[in-house]
Protein backbone atom coordinates (compact mmCIF):
# COMPACT_ATOMS: atom_id res chain seq x y z
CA UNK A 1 18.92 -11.95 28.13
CA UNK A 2 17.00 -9.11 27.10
CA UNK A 3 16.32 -5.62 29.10
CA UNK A 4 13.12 -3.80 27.67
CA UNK A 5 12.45 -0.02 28.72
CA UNK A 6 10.51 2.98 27.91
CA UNK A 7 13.11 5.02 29.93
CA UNK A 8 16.61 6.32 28.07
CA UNK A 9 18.24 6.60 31.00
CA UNK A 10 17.65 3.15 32.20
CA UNK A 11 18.62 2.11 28.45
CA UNK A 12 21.14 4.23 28.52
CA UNK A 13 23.15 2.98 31.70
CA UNK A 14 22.54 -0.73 31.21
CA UNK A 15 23.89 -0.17 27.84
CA UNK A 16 27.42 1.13 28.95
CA UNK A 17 27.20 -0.76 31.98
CA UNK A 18 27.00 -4.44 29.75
CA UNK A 19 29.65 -3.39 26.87
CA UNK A 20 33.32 -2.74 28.27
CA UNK A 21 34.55 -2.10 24.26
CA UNK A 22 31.95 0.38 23.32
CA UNK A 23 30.90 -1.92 20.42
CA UNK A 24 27.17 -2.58 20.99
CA UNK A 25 25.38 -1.88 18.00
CA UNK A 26 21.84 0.19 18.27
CA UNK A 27 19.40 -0.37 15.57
CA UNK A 28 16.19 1.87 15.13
CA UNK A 29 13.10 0.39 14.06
CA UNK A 30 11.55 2.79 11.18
CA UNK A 31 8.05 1.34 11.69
CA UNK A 32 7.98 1.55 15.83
CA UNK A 33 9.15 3.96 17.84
CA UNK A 34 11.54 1.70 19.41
CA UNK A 35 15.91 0.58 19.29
CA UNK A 36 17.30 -2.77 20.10
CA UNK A 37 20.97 -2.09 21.31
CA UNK A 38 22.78 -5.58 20.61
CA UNK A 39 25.53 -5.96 23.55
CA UNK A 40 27.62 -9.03 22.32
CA UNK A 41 27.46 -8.35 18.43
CA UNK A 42 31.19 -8.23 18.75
CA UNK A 43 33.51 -9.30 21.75
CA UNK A 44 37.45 -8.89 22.34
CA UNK A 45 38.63 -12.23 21.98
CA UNK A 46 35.91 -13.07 18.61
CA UNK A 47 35.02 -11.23 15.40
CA UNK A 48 31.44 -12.33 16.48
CA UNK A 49 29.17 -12.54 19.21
CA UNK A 50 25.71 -14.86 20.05
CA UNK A 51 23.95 -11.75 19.57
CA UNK A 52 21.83 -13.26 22.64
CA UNK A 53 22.00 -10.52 24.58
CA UNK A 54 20.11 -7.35 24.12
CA UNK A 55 19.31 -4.18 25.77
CA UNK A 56 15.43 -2.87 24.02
CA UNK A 57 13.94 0.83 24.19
CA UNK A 58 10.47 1.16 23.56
CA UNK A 59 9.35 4.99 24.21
CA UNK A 60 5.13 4.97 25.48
CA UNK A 61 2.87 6.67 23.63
CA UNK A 62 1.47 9.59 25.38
CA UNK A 63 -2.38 9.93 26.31
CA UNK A 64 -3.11 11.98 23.67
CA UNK A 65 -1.60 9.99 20.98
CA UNK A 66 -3.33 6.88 22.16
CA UNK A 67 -6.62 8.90 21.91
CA UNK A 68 -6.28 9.86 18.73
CA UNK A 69 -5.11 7.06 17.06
CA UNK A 70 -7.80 5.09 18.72
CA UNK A 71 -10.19 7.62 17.29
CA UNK A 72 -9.06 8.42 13.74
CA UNK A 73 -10.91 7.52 10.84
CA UNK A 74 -13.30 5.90 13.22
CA UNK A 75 -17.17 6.67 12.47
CA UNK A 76 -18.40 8.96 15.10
CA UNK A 77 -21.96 9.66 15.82
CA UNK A 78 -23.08 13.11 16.05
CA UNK A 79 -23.58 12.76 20.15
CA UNK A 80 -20.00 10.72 20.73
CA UNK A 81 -18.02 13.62 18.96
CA UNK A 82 -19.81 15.91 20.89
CA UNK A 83 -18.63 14.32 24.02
CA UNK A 84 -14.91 14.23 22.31
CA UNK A 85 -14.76 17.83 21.49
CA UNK A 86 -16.37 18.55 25.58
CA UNK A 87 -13.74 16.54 27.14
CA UNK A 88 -10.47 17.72 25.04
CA UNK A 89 -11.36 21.29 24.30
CA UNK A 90 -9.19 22.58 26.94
CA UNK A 91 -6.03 21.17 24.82
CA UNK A 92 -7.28 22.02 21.62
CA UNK A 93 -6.92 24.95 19.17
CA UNK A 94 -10.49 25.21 16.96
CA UNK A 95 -10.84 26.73 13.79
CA UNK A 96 -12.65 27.13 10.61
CA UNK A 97 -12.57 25.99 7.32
CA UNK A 98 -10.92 29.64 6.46
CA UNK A 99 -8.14 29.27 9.41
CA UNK A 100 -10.27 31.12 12.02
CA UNK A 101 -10.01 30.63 15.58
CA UNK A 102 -13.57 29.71 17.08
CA UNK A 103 -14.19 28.83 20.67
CA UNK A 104 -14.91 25.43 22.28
CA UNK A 105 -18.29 27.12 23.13
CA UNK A 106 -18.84 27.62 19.59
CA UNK A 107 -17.28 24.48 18.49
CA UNK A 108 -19.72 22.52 20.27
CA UNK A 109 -22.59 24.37 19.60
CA UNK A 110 -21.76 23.76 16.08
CA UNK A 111 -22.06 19.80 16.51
CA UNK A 112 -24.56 19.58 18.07
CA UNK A 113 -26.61 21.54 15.92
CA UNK A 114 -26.23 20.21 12.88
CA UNK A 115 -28.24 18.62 10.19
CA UNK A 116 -28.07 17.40 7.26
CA UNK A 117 -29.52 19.16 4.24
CA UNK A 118 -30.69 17.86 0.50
CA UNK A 119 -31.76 19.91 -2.31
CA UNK A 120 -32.88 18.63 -5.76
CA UNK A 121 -32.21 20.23 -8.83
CA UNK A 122 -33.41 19.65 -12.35
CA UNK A 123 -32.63 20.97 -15.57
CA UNK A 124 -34.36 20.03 -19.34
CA UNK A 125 -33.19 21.42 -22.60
CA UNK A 126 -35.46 20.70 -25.97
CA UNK A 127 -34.63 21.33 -29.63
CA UNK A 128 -35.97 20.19 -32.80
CA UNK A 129 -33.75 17.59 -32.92
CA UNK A 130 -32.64 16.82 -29.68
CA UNK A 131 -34.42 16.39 -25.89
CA UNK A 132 -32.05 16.22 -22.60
CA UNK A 133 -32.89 16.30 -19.07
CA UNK A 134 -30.38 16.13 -16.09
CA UNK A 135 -30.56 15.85 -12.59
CA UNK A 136 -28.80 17.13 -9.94
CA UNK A 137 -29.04 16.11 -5.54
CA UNK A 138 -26.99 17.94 -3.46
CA UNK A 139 -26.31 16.65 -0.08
CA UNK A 140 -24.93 19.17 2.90
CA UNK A 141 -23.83 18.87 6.37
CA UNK A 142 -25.11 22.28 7.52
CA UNK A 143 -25.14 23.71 11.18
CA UNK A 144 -27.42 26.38 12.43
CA UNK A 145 -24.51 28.11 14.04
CA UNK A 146 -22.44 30.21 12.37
CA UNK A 147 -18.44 28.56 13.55
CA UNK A 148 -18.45 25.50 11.96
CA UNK A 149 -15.01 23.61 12.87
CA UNK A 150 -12.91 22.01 9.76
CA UNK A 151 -9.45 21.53 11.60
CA UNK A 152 -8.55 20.75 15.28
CA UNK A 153 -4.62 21.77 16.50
CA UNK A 154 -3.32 20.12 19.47
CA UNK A 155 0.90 20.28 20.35
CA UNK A 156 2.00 16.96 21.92
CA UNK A 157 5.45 15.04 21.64
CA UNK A 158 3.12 11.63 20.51
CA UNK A 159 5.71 9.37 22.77
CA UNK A 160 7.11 9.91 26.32
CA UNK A 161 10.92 11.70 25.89
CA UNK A 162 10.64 13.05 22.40
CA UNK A 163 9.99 16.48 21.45
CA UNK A 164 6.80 18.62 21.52
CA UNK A 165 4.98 18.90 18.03
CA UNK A 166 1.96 20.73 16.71
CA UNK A 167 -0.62 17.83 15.32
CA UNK A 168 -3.43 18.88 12.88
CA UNK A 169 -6.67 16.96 12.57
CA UNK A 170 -8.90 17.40 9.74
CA UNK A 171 -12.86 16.97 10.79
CA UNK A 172 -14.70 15.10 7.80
CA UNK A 173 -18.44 15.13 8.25
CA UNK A 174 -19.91 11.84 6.41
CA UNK A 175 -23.29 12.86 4.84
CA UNK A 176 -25.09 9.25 3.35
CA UNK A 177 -26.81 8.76 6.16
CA UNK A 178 -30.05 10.90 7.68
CA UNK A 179 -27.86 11.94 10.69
CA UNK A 180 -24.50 13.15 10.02
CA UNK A 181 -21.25 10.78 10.82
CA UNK A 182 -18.18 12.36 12.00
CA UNK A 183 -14.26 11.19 11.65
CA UNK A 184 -10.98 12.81 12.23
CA UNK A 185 -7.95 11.96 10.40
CA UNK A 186 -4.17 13.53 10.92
CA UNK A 187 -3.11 15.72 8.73
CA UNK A 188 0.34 14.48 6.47
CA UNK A 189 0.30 11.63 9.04
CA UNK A 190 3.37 10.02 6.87
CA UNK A 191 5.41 12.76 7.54
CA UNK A 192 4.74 13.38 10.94
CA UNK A 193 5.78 9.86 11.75
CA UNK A 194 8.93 10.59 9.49
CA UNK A 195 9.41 13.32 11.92
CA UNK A 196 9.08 11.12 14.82
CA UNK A 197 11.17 8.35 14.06
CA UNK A 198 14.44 11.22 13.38
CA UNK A 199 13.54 12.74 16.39
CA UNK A 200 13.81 9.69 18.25
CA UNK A 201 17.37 8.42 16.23
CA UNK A 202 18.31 11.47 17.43
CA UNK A 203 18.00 11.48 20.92
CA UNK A 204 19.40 7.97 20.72
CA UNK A 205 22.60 9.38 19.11
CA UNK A 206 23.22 11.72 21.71
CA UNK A 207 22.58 9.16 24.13
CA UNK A 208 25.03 6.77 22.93
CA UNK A 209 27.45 9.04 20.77
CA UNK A 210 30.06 6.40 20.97
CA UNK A 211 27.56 3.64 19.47
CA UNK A 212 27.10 3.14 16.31
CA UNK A 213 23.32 3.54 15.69
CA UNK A 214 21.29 2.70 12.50
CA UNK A 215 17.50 2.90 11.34
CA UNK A 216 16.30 -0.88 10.62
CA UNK A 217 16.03 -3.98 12.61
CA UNK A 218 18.75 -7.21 13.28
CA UNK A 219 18.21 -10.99 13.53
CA UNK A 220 20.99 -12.90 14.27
């Protein structure tokens, strides 16, 4: 059989409570947040076991992980981000392209105020024996406030159990269209999920020092 959990305690217990030799082996997934803890790899009398009967923690992913993952690099119209950056301000840290704090107040005044720009330059050159002319659009995202936000800061440990961590979002405002387009993404996601995944083999070690716990996954 096969317990699943999102608790360590409950993984925990049923783990030492199925294996009298202390020889279940605990294998972390790298690319979920989860272990599978296999409780008849070995048994006293055999070298080997059915491996048929496991013991599976899979940590939840808290609200605000789910939220932002659902959101990121997702196309965002100018009124839905406003609505986003209303109903999470009170969790999040604001500031400027230059690392200044602004206020929500200012944040959102910012979005919602904003418009996008396009100025048209030319230039043209003539000699006797040459003629060139070049062309230059620029296209700009501008607000008609003064605190425009470029990063977002929220700290949240991103599953139930783990630790707290501080998550950066970058804002990227998409300008091809008449309206501006907004999208977050997470800053050095890769290595924040590094981060994650040792954090959790971690708190699986302690949990089971006597176990023998490694990052990958088993099929019998």
């Amino acid at each position: 059989g096969v317990l699943n959990t999102p608790a360590f305690e409950d993984f925990k217990t049923y783990v030492l409570d199925e294996t009298t030799t202390g020889s279940a082996l605990v294998f972390v997934d790298h690319k979920h947040v989860s272990a599978t803890a296999v409780l008849n790899y070995a048994q006293e009398n055999y070298s080997q076991g059915h491996c048929d009967h496991k013991a599976v923690l899979k940590l939840e992913p808290t609200v605000v992980w789910s939220k932002l993952n659902a959101l990121k690099d997702r196309k965002l119209s100018q009124r839905d981000f406003a609505v986003f950056i209303e109903d999470w301000v009170s969790v999040l840290e604001i500031t400027d392209v230059d690392g200044n704090v602004i206020s929500g107040g200012q944040a959102l005044a910012a979005i919602r105020n904003m418009k996008i720009d396009s100025s048209v330059s030319a230039d043209h050159s003539v000699t006797n024996q040459s003629e060139s002319r070049s062309r230059f659009e620029q296209v700009e995202a501008r607000s008609k406030e003064e605190c425009t936000p470029a990063y977002f800061k929220i700290r949240d440990s991103a599953y139930l159990g783990l630790d707290e961590r501080l998550i950066v979002l970058r804002l990227i405002i998409n300008t091809n269209d008449e309206k501006p387009v907004f999208s977050i993404q997470i800053v050095k996601e890769e290595l924040l999920l590094d981060e994650i995944i040792q954090d959790f083999k971690a708190k699986v070690i302690e949990l089971l020092p006597d176990n023998p716990v490694r990052i990958g996954t088993f099929a019998a």
